[in-house]
Protein backbone atom coordinates (compact mmCIF):
# COMPACT_ATOMS: atom_id res chain seq x y z
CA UNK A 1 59.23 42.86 -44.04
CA UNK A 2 58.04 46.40 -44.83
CA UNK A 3 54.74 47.79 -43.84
CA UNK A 4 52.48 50.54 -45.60
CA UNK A 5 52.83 52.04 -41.85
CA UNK A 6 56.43 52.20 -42.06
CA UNK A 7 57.29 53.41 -45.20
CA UNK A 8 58.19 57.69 -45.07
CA UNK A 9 55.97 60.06 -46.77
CA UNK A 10 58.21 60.73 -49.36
CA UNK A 11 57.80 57.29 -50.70
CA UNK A 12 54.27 57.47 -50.34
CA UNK A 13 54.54 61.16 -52.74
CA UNK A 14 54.49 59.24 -55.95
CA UNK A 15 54.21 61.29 -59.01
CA UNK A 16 50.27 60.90 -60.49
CA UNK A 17 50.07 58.43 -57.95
CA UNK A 18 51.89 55.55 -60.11
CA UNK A 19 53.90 52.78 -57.83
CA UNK A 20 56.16 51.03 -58.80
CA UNK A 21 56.84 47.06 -57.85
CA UNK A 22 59.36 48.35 -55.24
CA UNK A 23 56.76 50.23 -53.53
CA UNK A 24 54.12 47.87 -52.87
CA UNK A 25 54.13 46.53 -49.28
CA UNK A 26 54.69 42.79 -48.49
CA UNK A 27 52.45 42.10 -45.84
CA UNK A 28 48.95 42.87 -45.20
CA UNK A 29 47.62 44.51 -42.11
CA UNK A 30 45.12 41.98 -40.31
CA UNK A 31 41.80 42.74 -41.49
CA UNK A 32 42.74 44.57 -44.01
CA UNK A 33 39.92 46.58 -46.06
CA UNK A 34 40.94 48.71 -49.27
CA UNK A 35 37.40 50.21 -49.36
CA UNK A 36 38.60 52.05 -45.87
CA UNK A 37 42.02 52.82 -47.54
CA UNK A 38 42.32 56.77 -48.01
CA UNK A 39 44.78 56.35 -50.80
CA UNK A 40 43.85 54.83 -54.02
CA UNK A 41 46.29 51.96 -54.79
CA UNK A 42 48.36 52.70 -51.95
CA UNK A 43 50.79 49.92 -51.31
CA UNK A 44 48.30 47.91 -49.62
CA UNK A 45 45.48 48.40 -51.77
CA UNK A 46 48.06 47.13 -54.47
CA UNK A 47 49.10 44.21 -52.88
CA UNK A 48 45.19 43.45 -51.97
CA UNK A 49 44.39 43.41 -55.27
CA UNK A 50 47.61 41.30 -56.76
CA UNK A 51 46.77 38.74 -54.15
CA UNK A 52 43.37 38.41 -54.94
CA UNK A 53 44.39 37.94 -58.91
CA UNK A 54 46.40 35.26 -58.03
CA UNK A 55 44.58 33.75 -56.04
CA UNK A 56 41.84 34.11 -58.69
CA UNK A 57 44.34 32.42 -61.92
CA UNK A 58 44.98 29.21 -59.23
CA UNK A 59 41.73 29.03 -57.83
CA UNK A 60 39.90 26.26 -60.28
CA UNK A 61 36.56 25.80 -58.82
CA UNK A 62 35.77 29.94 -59.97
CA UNK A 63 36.04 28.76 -63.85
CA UNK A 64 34.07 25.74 -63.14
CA UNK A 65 31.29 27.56 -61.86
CA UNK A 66 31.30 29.62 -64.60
CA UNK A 67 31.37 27.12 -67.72
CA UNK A 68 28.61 24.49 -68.95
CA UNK A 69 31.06 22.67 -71.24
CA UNK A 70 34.49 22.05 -71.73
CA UNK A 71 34.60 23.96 -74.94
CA UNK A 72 33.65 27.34 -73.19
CA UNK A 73 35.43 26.41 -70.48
CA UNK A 74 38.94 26.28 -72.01
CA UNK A 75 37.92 29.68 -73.99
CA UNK A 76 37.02 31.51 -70.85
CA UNK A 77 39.94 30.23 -68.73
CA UNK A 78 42.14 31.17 -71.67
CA UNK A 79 40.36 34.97 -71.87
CA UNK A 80 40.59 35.33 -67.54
CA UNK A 81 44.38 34.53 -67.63
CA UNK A 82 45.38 37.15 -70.48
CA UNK A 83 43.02 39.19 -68.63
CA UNK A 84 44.30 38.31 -64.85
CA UNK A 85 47.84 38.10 -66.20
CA UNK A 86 47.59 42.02 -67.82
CA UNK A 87 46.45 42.80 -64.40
CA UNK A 88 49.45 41.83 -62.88
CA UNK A 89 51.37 43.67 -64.99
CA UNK A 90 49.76 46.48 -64.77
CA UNK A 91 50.13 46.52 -60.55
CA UNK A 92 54.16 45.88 -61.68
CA UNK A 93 54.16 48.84 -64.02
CA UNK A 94 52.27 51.41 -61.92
CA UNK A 95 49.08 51.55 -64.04
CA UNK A 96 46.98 49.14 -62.18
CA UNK A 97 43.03 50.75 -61.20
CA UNK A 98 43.48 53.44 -63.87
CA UNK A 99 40.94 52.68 -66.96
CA UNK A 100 43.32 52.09 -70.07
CA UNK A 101 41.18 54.14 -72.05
CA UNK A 102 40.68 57.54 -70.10
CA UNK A 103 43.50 57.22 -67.51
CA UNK A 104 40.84 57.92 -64.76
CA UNK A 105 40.60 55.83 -61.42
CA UNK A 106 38.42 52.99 -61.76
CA UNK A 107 37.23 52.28 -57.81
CA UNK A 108 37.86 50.29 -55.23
CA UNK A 109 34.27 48.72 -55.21
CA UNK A 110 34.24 47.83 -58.93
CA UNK A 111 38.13 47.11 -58.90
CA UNK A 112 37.05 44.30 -55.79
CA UNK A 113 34.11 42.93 -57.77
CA UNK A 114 36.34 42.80 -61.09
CA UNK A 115 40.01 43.07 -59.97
CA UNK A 116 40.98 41.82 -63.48
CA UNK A 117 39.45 44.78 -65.32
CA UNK A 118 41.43 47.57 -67.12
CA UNK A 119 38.24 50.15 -68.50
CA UNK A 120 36.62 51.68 -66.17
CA UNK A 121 32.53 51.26 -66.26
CA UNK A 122 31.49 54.15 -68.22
CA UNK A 123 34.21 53.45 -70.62
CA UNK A 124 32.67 49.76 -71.29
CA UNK A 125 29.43 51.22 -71.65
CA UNK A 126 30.70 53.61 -74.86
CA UNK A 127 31.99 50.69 -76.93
């Protein structure tokens, strides 16, 4: 199992900081935090955030919450999967926390509240 602690430097020296799959780490360290991670989707911070999407597209009872009929429900479950599912994708293809738009990093603290999301705040705001 690789750690973010034992991979070299050099691997950590990605060009515009874009990782690929191979890159991201496969276990956690205990109590892990990406807010107190000094570099933005690091290995870690990559495989915090993939967790917590999949965790997120299994996890029921967070749609539930967020529907009052079944109608909504299926249409909003349908939107958060494309959504979760482009996520993923983008953590695979080195683009994940970058807004699609601009190409600027998005944040830790909004990436945590919406881990799903591919434009960055201010970008949202101009449409």
């Amino acid at each position: 199992m690789i750690k973010l602690q034992s991979l070299s430097t050099a691997n950590l020296e990605m060009e515009d900081h874009v990782m690929t799959h191979s890159k991201i780490a496969l276990k956690l360290p205990n109590q892990y935090n990406p807010l107190e991670d000094s570099v933005y989707m690091s290995p870690n911070m990559l495989l915090y955030f993939k967790q917590k999407l999949e965790s997120m597209r299994c996890n029921q009872s967070i749609i539930e919450e967020l529907h009052y009929n079944n109608l909504l429900h299926h249409a909003y479950e349908y939107l958060l999967r494309k959504e979760i599912d482009s996520a993923l994708v983008r953590i695979e293809q080195g683009t994940y926390g970058y807004c699609e738009k601009t190409g600027q990093p998005m944040g830790v603290e909004y990436l945590m509240g919406s881990p799903e999301a591919k434009y960055s705040l201010d970008t949202q705001y101009s449409f």
